[in-house]
Protein backbone atom coordinates (compact mmCIF):
# COMPACT_ATOMS: atom_id res chain seq x y z
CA UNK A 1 161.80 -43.34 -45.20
CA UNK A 2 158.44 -43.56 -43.83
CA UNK A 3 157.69 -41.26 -40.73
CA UNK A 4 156.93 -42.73 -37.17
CA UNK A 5 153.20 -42.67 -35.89
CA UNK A 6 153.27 -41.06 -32.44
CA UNK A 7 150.60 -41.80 -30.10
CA UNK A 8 150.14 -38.77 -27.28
CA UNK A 9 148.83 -39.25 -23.65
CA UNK A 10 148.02 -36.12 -22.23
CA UNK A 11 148.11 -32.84 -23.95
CA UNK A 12 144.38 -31.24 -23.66
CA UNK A 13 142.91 -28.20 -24.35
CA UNK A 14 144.59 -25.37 -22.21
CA UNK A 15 148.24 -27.70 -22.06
CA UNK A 16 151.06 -25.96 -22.47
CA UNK A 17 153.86 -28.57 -23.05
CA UNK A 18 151.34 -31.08 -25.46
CA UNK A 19 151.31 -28.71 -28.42
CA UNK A 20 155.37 -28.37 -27.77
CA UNK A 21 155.46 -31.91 -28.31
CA UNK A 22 153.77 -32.04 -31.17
CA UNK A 23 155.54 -29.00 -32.91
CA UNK A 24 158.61 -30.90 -31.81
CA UNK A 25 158.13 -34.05 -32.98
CA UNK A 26 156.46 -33.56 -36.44
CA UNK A 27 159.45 -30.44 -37.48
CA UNK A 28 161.86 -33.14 -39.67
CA UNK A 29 158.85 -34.87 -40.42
CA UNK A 30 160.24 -38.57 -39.35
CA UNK A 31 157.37 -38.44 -36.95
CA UNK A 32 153.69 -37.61 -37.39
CA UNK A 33 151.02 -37.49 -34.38
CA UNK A 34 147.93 -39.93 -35.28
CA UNK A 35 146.18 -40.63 -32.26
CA UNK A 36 145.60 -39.70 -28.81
CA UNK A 37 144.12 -39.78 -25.53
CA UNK A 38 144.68 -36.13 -24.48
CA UNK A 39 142.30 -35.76 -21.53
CA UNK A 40 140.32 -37.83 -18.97
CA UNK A 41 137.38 -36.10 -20.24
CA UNK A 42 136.43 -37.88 -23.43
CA UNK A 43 135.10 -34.51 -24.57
CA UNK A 44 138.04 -32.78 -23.67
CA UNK A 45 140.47 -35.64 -25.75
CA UNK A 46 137.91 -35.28 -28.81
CA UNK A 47 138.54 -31.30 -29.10
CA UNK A 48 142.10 -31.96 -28.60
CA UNK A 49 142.13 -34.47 -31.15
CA UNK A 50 140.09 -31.86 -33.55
CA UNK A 51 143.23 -29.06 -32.49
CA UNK A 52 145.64 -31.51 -33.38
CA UNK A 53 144.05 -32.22 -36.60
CA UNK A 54 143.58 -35.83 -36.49
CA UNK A 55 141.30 -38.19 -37.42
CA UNK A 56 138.38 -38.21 -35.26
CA UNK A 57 138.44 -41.74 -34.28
CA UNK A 58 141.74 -41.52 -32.75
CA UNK A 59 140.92 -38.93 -29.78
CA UNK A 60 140.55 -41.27 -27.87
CA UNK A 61 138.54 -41.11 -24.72
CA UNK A 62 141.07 -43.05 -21.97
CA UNK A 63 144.79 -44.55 -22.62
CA UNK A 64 143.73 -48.32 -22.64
CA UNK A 65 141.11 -47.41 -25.29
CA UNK A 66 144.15 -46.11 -27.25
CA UNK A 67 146.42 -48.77 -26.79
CA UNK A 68 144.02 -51.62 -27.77
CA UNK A 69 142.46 -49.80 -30.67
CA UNK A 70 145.69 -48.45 -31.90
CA UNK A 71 147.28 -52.56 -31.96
CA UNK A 72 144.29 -53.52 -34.15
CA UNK A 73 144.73 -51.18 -36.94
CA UNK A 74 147.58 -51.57 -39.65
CA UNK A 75 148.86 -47.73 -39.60
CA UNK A 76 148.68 -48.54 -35.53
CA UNK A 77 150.84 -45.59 -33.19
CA UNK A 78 154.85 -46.90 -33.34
CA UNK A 79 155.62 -45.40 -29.74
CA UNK A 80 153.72 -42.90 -27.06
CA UNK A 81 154.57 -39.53 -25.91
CA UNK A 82 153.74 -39.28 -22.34
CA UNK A 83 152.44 -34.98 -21.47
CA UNK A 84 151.05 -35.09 -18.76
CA UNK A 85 151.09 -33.93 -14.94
CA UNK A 86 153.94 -35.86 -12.88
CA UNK A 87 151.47 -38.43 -11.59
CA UNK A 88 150.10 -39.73 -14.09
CA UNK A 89 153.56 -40.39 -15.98
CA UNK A 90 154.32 -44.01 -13.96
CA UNK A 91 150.61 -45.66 -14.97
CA UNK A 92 151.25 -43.92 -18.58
CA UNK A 93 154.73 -45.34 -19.14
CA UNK A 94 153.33 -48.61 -17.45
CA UNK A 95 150.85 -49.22 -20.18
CA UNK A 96 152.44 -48.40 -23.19
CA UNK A 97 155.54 -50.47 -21.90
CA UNK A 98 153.31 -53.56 -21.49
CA UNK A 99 151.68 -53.52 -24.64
CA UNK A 100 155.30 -52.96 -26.29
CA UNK A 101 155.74 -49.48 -27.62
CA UNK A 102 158.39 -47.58 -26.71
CA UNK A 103 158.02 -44.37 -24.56
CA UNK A 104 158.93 -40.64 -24.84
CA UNK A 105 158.22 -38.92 -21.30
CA UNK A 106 157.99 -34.86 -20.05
CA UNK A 107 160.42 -34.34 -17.48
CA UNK A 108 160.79 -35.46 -14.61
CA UNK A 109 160.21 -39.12 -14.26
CA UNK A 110 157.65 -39.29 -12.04
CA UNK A 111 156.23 -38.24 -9.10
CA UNK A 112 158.22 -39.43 -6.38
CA UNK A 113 161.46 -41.34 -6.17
CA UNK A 114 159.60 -45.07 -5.28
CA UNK A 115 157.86 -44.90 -8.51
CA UNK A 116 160.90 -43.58 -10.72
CA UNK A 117 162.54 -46.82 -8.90
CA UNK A 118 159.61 -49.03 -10.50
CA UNK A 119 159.40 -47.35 -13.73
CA UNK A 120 163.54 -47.94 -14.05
CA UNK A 121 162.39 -51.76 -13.18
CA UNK A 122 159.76 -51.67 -15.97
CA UNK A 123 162.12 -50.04 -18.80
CA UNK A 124 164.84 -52.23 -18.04
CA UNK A 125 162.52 -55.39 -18.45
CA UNK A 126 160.86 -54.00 -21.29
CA UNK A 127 164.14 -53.48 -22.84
CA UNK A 128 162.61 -51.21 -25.14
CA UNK A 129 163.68 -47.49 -26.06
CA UNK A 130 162.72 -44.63 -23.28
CA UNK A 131 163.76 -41.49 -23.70
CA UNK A 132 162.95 -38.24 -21.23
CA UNK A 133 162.24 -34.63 -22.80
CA UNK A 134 165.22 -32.59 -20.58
CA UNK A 135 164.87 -29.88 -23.41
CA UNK A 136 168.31 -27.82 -22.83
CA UNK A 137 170.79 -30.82 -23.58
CA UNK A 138 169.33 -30.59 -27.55
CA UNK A 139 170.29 -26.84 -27.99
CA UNK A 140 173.53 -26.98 -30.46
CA UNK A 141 175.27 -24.54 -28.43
CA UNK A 142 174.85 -27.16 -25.26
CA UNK A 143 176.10 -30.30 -27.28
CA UNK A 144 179.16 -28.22 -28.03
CA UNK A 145 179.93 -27.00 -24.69
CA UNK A 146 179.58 -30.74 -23.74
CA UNK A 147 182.22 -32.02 -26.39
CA UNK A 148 184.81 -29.07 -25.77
CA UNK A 149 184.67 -30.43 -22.03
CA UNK A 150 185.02 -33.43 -22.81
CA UNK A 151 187.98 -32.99 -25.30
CA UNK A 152 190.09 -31.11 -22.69
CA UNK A 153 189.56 -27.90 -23.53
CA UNK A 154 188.95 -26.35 -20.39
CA UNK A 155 191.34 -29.08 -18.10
CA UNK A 156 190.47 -30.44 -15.13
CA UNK A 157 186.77 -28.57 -13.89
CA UNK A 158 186.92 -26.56 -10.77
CA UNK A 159 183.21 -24.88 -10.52
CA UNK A 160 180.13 -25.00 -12.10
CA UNK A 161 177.37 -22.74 -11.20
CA UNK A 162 173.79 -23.52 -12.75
CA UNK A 163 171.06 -21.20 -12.15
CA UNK A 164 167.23 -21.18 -13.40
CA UNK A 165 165.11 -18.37 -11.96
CA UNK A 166 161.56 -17.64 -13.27
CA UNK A 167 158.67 -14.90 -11.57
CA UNK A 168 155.69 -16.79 -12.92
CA UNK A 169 154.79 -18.21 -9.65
CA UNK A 170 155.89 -14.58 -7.33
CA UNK A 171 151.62 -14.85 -6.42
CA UNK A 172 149.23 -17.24 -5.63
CA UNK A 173 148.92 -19.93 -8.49
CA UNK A 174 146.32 -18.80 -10.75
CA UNK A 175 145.84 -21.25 -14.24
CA UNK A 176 145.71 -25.00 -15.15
CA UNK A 177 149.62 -24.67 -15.79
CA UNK A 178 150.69 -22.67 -12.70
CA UNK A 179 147.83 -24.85 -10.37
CA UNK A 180 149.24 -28.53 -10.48
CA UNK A 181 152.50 -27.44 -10.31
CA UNK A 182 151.98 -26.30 -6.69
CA UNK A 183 149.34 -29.19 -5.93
CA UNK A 184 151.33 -32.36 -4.44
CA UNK A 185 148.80 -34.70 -5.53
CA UNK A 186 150.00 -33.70 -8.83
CA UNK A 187 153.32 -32.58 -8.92
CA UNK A 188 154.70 -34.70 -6.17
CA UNK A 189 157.49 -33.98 -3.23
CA UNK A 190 158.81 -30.98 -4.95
CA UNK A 191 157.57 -27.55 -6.68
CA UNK A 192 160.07 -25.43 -7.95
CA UNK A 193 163.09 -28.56 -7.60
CA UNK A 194 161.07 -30.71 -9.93
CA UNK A 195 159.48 -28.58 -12.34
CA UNK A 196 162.91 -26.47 -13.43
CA UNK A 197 165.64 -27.44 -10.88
CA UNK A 198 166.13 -30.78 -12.11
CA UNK A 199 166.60 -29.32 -15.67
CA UNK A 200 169.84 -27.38 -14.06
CA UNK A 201 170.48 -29.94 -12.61
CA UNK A 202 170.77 -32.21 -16.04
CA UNK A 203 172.39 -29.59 -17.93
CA UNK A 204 175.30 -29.19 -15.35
CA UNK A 205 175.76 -33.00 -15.46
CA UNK A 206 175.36 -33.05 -19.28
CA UNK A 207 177.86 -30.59 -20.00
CA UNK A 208 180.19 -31.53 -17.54
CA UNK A 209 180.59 -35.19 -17.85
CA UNK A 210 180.64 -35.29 -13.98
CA UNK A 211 178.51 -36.65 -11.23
CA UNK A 212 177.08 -35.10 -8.57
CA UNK A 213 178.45 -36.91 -5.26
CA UNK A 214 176.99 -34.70 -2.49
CA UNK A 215 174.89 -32.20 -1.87
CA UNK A 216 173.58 -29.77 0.85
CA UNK A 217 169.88 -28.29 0.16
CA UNK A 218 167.82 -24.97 1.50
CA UNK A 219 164.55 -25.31 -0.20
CA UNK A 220 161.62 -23.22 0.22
CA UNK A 221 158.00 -22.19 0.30
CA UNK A 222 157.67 -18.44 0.04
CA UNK A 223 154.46 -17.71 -1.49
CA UNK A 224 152.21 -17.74 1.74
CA UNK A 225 149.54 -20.72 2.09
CA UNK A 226 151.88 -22.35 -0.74
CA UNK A 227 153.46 -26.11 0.42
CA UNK A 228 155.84 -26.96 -2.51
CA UNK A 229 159.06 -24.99 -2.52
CA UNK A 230 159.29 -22.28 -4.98
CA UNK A 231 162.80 -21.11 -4.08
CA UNK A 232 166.09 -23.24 -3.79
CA UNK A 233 169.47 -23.31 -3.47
CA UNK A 234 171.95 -26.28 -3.50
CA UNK A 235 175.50 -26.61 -2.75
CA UNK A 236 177.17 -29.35 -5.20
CA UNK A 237 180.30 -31.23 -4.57
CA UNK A 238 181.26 -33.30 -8.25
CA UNK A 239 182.95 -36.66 -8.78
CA UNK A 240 186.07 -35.21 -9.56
CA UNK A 241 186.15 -32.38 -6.49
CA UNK A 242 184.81 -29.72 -8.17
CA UNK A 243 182.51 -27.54 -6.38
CA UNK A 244 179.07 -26.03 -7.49
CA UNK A 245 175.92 -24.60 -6.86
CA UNK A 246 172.68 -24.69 -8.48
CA UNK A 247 169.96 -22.59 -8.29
CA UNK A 248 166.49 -22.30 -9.11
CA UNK A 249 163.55 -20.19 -7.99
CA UNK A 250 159.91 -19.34 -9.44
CA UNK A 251 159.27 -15.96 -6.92
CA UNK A 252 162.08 -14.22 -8.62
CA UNK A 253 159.85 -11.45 -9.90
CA UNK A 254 160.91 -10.29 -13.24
CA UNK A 255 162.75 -13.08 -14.50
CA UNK A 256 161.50 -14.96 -17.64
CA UNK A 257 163.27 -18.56 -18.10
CA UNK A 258 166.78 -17.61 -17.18
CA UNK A 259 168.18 -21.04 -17.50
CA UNK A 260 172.01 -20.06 -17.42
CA UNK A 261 175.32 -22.10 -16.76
CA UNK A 262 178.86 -21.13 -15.95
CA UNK A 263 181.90 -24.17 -15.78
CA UNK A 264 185.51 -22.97 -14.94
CA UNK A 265 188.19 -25.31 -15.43
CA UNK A 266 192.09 -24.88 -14.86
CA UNK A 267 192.46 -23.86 -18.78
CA UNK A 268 189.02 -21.53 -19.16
CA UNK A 269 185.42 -21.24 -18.68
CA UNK A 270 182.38 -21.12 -20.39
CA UNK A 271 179.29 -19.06 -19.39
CA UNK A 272 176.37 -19.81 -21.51
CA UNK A 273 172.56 -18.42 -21.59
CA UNK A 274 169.14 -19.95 -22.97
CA UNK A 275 167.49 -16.77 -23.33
CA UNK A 276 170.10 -15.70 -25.67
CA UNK A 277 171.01 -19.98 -26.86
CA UNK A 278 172.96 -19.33 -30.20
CA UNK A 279 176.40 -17.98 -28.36
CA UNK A 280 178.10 -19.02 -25.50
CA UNK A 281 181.50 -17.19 -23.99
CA UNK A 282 184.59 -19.07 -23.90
CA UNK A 283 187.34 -17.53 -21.78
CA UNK A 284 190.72 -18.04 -22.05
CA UNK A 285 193.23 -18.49 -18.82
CA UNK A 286 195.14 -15.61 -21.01
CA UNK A 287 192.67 -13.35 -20.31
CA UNK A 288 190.63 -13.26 -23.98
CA UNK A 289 186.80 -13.82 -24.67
CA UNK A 290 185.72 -15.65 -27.02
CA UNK A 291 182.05 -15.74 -28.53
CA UNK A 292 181.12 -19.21 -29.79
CA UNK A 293 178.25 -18.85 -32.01
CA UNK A 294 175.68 -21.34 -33.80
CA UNK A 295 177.06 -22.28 -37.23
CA UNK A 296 180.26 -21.43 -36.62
CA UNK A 297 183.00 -23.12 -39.00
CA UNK A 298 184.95 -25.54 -36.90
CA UNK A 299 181.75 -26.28 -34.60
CA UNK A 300 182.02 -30.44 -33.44
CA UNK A 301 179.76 -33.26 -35.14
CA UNK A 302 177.16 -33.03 -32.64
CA UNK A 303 176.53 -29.46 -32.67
CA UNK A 304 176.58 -29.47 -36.71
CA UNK A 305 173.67 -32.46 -36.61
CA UNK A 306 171.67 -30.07 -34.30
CA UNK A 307 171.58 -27.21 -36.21
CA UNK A 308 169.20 -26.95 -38.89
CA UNK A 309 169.81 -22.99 -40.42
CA UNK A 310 173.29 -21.08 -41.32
CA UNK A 311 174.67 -19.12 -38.61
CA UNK A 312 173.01 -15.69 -37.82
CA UNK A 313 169.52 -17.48 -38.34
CA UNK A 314 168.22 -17.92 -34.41
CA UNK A 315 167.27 -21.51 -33.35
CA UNK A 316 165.90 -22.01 -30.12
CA UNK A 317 163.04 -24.29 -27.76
CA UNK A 318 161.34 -25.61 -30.40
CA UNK A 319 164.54 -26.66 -32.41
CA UNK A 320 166.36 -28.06 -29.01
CA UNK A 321 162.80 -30.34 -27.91
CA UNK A 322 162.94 -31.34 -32.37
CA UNK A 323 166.53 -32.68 -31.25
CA UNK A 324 165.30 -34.37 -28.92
CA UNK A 325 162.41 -36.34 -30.82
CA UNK A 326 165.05 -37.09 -34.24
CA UNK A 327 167.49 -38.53 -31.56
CA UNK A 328 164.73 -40.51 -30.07
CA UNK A 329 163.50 -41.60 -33.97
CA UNK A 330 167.30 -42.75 -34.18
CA UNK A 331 166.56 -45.10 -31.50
CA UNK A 332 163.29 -46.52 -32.69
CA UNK A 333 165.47 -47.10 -36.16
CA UNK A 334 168.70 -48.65 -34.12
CA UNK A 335 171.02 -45.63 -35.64
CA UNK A 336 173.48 -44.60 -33.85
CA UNK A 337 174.65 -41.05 -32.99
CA UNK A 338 171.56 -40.32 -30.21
CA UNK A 339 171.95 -37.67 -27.06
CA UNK A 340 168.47 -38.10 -25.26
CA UNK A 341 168.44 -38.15 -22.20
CA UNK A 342 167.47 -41.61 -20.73
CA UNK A 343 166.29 -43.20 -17.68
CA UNK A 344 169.39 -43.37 -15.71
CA UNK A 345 168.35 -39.16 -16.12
CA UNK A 346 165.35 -39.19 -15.04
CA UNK A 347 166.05 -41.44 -11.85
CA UNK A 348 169.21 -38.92 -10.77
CA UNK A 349 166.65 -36.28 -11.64
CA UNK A 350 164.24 -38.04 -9.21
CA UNK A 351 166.98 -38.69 -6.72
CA UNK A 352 167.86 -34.80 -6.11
CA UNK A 353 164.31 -34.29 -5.86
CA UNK A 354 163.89 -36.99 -3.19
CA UNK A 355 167.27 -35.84 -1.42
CA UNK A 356 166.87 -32.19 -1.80
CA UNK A 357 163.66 -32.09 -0.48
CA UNK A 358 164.75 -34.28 2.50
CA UNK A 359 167.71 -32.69 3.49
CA UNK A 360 166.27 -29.38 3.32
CA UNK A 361 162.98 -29.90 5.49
CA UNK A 362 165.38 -32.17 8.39
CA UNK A 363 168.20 -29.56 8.06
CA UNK A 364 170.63 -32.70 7.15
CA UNK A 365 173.44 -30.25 5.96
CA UNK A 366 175.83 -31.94 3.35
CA UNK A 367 174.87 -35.85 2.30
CA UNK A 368 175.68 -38.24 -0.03
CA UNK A 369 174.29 -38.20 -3.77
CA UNK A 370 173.98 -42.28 -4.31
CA UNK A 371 175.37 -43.73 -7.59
């Protein structure tokens, strides 16, 4: 089977999610990165290119140098991944799309709600395969969680808490990776919602099966001078009734990346951790615990295909974001058996963002969550 030739946008020196990308994509070696146009500085592309250990002629100096050069050559890039800020993921997506190679985009769809709208528009007429990089839903652990709800295990679900707090951002943003985050010319409408909320956000809908119908927002900007929130909290009312809340803050000094989500259903809950990914608790109405753990006998189909190492061998971020890129591969081939998240994701991504960041600034209490 000969491995898919990626094609990067985005991902220069001093990136922090390009090189993730790249670890991700080539680690079952179905996919190899060839070419590139990592920076809007030709310089800058050619030294990435150089890191990345490609042939010089494919850093590229600008995406539609890329594209056209790429068509021409026999060995030419079979899709794009998309690593850059939020605004320049619509124009990205836009180009690839029209020259007809499927797309692999960093979370969340775009900037701002209008142009997730038009790049759902352009996917759909493309009809070609678009995946989004929502990390969490490849961890094995996750995919299990997601199967046992969906089997019955845990009944009818009652509450689901999501948090995700981080301290990076406690101070004034300091760093190419902590400065366009807080920069809405770069990151869009929302700070903290868009860079980590919406990843709660898609886990809780991922593992639950269930939409979110309503919600009431309190975002905010704590850091002073800052504009973007960097602290929020969201009240969640589910499809089915069940309540929730999700929150997500980047001032929360001392905390790391604690992604971490609870669901309690009439039968049992599960409370599971991505700084500790390879367990998750299972409680029983009867009062017992139970520790799930990676490579576990008796683990479903889809948390067997994501593991890679027997049990007691950690796999974590790099492993879950390789999920994500075979799944994708299993696209490009037309195999079935893929979990990426897709662009009906990114748009309900795009959507809290939108409402959250309304409702919270006009003080709309509890609205509706659009289909």
């Amino acid at each position: 089977m000969s491995r898919l030739r990626m094609g990067m946008i985005g991902g220069g020196p001093g990136a922090f999610i390009g090189p993730v990308h790249r670890i991700a994509a080539e680690l079952d070696r179905e996919i190899e990165l060839v070419a590139g146009a990592f920076s809007s500085d030709p310089e800058r592309s050619r030294k990435a290119g150089e890191s990345y250990r490609i042939e010089p002629a494919r850093a590229y100096p600008d995406v539609a140098t890329m594209l056209r050069e790429e068509a021409a050559r026999e060995d030419g890039i079979d899709f794009v991944a998309v690593t850059t800020p939020n605004h320049h993921h619509l124009p990205a997506v836009r180009a690839a799309l029209q020259v007809g190679l499927p797309v692999i985009c960093d979370k969340p769809a775009t900037a701002t709600l209008d142009e997730a709208i038009e790049m759902a528009e352009l996917v759909a007429s493309a009809g070609l395969p678009f995946a989004l990089t929502y990390t969490y839903s490849g961890y094995p652990l996750v995919r299990e969680m997601r199967a046992r709800i969906a089997a019955g295990d845990l009944g009818q679900i009652r509450k689901v808490i999501v948090e995700y707090p981080q301290g990076w951002l406690a101070q004034q943003a300091e760093g190419k990776q902590a400065e366009w985050r807080v920069d809405p010319g770069r990151a869009g409408i929302g700070g903290c919602i868009a860079d980590i909320g919406v990843h709660a956000f898609q886990l809780a809908e991922f593992v639950t099966g269930l939409k979110v119908t309503r919600i009431m927002a309190d975002l905010g900007a704590v850091v002073p001078g800052r504009v973007l929130d960097d602290d929020c909290q969201i009240l969640l009312r589910f499809e089915n009734g069940a309540r929730g809340a999700l929150l997500a803050s980047q001032i929360s000094v001392g905390e790391r990346n604690g992604l971490r989500i609870r669901v309690y259903g009439e039968k049992g809950g599960i409370d599971w951790r991505q700084e500790s990914p390879n367990a998750f608790a299972l409680y029983h109405l009867d009062g017992r615990t139970e520790l799930v753990q990676a490579g576990d006998p008796g683990l479903g189909a889809a948390a067997v295909a994501a593991s890679r190492t027997p049990g007691g061998h950690p796999e974590g971020y790099l492993e879950a974001f390789a999920n994500l890129y075979r799944d994708f591969a299993k696209q490009l081939r037309g195999e079935p058996g893929s979990l990426v998240p897709g662009m009906a994701d990114g748009l309900r991504g795009m959507q809290l963002i939108d409402l959250a960041v309304r409702a919270s600034r006009e003080e709309l209490g509890w609205i509706d969550f659009p289909a």
